[in-house]
Protein backbone atom coordinates (compact mmCIF):
# COMPACT_ATOMS: atom_id res chain seq x y z
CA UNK A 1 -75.22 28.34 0.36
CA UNK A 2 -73.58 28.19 -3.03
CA UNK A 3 -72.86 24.36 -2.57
CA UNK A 4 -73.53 21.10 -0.24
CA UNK A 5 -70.78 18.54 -0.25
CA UNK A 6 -71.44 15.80 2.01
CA UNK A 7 -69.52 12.21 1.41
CA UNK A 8 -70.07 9.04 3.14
CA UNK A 9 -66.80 7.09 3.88
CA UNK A 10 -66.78 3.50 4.98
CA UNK A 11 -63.99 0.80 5.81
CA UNK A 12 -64.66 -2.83 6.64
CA UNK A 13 -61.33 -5.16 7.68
CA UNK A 14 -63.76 -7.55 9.63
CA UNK A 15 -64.79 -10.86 7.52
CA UNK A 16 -65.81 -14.60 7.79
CA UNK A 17 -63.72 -16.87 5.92
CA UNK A 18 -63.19 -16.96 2.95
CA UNK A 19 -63.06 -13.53 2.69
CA UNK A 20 -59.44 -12.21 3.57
CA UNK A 21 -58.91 -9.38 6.13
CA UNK A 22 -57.82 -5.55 4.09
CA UNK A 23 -55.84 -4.38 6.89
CA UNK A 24 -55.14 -1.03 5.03
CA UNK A 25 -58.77 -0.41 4.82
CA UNK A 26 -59.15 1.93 7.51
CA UNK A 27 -56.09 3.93 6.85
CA UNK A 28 -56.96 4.29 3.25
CA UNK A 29 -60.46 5.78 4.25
CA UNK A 30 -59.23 7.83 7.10
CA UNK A 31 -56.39 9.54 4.31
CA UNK A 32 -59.73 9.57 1.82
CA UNK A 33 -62.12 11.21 4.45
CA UNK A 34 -58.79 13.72 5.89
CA UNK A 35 -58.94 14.94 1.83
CA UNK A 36 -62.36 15.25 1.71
CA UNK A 37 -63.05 17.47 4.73
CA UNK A 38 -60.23 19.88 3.74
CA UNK A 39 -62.14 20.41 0.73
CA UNK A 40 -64.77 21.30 2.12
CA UNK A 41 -66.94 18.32 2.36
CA UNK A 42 -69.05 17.38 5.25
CA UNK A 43 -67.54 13.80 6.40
CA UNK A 44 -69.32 10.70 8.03
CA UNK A 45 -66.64 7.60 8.43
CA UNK A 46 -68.10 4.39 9.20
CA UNK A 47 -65.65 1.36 10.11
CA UNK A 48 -66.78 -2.36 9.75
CA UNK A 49 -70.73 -1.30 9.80
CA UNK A 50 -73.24 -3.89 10.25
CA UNK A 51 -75.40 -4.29 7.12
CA UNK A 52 -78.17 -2.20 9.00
CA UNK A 53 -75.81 0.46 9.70
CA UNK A 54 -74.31 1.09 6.30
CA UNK A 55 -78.04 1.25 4.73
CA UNK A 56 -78.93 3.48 7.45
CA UNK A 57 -75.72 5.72 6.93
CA UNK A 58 -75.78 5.40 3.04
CA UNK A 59 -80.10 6.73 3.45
CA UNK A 60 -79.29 9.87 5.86
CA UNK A 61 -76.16 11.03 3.23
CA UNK A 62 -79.13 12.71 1.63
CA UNK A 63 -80.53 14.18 4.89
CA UNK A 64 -79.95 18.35 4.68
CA UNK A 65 -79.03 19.00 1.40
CA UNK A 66 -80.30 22.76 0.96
CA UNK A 67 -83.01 22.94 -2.27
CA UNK A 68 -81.06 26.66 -2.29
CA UNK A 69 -77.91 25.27 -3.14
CA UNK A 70 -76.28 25.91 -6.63
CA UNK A 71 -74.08 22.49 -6.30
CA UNK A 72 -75.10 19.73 -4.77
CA UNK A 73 -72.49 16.49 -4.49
CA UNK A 74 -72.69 13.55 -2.25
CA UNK A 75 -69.68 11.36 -2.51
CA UNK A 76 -69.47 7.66 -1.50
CA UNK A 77 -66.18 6.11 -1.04
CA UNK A 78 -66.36 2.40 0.07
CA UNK A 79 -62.71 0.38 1.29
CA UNK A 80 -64.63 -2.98 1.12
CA UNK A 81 -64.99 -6.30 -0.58
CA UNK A 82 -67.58 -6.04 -3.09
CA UNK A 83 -69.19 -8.34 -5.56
CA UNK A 84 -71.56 -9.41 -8.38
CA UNK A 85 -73.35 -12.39 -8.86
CA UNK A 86 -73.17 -14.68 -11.38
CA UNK A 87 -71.06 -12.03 -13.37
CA UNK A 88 -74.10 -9.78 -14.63
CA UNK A 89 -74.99 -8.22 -11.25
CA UNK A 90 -76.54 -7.13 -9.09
CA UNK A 91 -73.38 -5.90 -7.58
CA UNK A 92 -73.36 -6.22 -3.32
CA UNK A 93 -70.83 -4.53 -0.29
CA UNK A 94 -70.35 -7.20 1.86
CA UNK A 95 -70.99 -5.74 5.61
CA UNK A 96 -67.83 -6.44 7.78
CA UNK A 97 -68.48 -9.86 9.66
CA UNK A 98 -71.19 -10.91 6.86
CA UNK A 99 -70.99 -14.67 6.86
CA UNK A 100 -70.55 -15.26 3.20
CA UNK A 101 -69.74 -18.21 2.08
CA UNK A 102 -71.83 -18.77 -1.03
CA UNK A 103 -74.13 -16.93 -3.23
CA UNK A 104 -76.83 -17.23 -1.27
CA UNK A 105 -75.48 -15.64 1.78
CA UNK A 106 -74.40 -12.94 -0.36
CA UNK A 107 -78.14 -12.08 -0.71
CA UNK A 108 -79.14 -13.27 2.95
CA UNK A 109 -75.89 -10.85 4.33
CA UNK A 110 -74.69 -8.34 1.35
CA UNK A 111 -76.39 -4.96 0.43
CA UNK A 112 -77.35 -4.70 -2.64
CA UNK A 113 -75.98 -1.49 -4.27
CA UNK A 114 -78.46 -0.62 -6.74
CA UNK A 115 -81.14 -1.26 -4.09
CA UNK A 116 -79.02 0.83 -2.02
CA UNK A 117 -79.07 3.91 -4.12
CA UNK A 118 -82.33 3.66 -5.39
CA UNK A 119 -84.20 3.42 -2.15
CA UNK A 120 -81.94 6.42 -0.59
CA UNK A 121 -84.78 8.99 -1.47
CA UNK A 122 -81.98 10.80 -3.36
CA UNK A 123 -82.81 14.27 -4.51
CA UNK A 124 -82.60 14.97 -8.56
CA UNK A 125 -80.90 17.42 -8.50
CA UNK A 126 -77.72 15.64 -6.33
CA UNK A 127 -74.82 14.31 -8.28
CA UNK A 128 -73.79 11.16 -6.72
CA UNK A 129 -70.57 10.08 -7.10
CA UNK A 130 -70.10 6.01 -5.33
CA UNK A 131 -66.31 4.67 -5.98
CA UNK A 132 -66.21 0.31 -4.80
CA UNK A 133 -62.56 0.38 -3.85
CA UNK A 134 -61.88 -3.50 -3.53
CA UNK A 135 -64.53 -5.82 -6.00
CA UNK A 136 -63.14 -9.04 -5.69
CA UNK A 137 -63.74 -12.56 -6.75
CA UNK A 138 -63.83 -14.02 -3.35
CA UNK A 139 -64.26 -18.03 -4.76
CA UNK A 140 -68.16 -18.51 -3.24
CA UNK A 141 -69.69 -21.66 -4.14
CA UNK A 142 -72.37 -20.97 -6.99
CA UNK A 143 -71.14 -17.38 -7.87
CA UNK A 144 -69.36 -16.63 -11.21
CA UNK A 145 -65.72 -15.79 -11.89
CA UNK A 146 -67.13 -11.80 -12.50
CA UNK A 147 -65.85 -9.80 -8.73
CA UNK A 148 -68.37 -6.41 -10.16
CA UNK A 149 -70.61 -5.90 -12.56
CA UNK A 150 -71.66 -3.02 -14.80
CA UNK A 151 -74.68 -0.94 -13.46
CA UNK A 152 -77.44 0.17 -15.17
CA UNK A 153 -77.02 4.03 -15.65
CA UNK A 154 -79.02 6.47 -12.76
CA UNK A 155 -79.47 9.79 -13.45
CA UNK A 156 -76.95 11.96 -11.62
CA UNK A 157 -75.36 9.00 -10.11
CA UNK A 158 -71.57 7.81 -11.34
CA UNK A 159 -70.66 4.50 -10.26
CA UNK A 160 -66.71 3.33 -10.59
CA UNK A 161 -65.13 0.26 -9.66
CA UNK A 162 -62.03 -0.92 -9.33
CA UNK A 163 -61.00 -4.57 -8.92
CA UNK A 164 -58.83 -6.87 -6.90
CA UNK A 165 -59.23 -10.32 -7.82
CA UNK A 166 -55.67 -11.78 -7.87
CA UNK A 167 -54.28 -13.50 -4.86
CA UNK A 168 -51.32 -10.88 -5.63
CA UNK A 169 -54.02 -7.51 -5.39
CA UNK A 170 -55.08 -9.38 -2.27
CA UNK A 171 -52.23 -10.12 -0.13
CA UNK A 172 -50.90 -6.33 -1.58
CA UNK A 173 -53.93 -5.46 0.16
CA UNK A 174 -53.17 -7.28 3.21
């Protein structure tokens, strides 16, 4: 084949306090994945994984890609909260149901992302692209004010974030 487009969508709305619920979530991902598909990508959708789940999901993205193929492009899309610790990183996806209440169960409970990517026995030559739809700053006892946290850079790999760490973004969210 000319190209292999495979993207990984996931939605949490599940949390423990003091996370709040993101009750657009899954509608935002199944609109994201809908867009995907009818450009040709090959879709998995996972909604409020477990942490084993979304690192098992997020490791077989890379299954199949054809050493053939002129393009190769795995897309992550992830409609979850999201944050760094002490506001240098590393930056964790916080599973849906993760008990988080400090910044210690963020390490106990969250996936780490770099950790994520970098264990994912990733081909070379496969652009990644991984977009964090909802980093927040979730007030956990012992974490900074920082919701995400520059990565350092991967080869072929394009991380983006995007932030929501108002009480407005939040309840918009809600």
């Amino acid at each position: 084949p000319e190209e292999v487009l495979k993207a990984l969508v996931i939605s949490n709305e599940t949390y423990n306090a003091p996370l709040p619920a993101l009750d657009t979530s899954h509608a935002r991902a199944d609109e994201m994945a809908a867009a995907l598909q009818v450009t040709g990508f090959d879709v998995v959708q996972l909604r409020d994984p477990s942490r084993a789940s979304l690192i098992s999901e997020f490791a077989s993205l890379y299954d199949g890609f054809d050493n053939d193929a002129f393009n190769k492009l795995a897309v992550v899309y992830y409609f979850g909260h999201a944050r760094a610790l002490d506001g240098g990183g590393p930056n964790y996806l916080i599973p849906a149901g993760a008990p988080v209440r400090s910044a210690v169960d963020l390490r106990i409970h969250g996936v780490e992302l770099g950790k994520l990517i970098d264990r994912s026995d990733r081909p070379e030559d496969v652009d990644t692209i991984v977009f964090v739809d909802r980093c927040t700053d979730a007030g956990l006892g012992g974490v900074g004010d920082s919701a995400c946290a520059p990565e350092p850079d991967r080869e072929n790999v394009l991380l983006t974030f995007t932030a929501s760490s108002t009480e407005d973004d939040i309840g918009e969210a809600q």
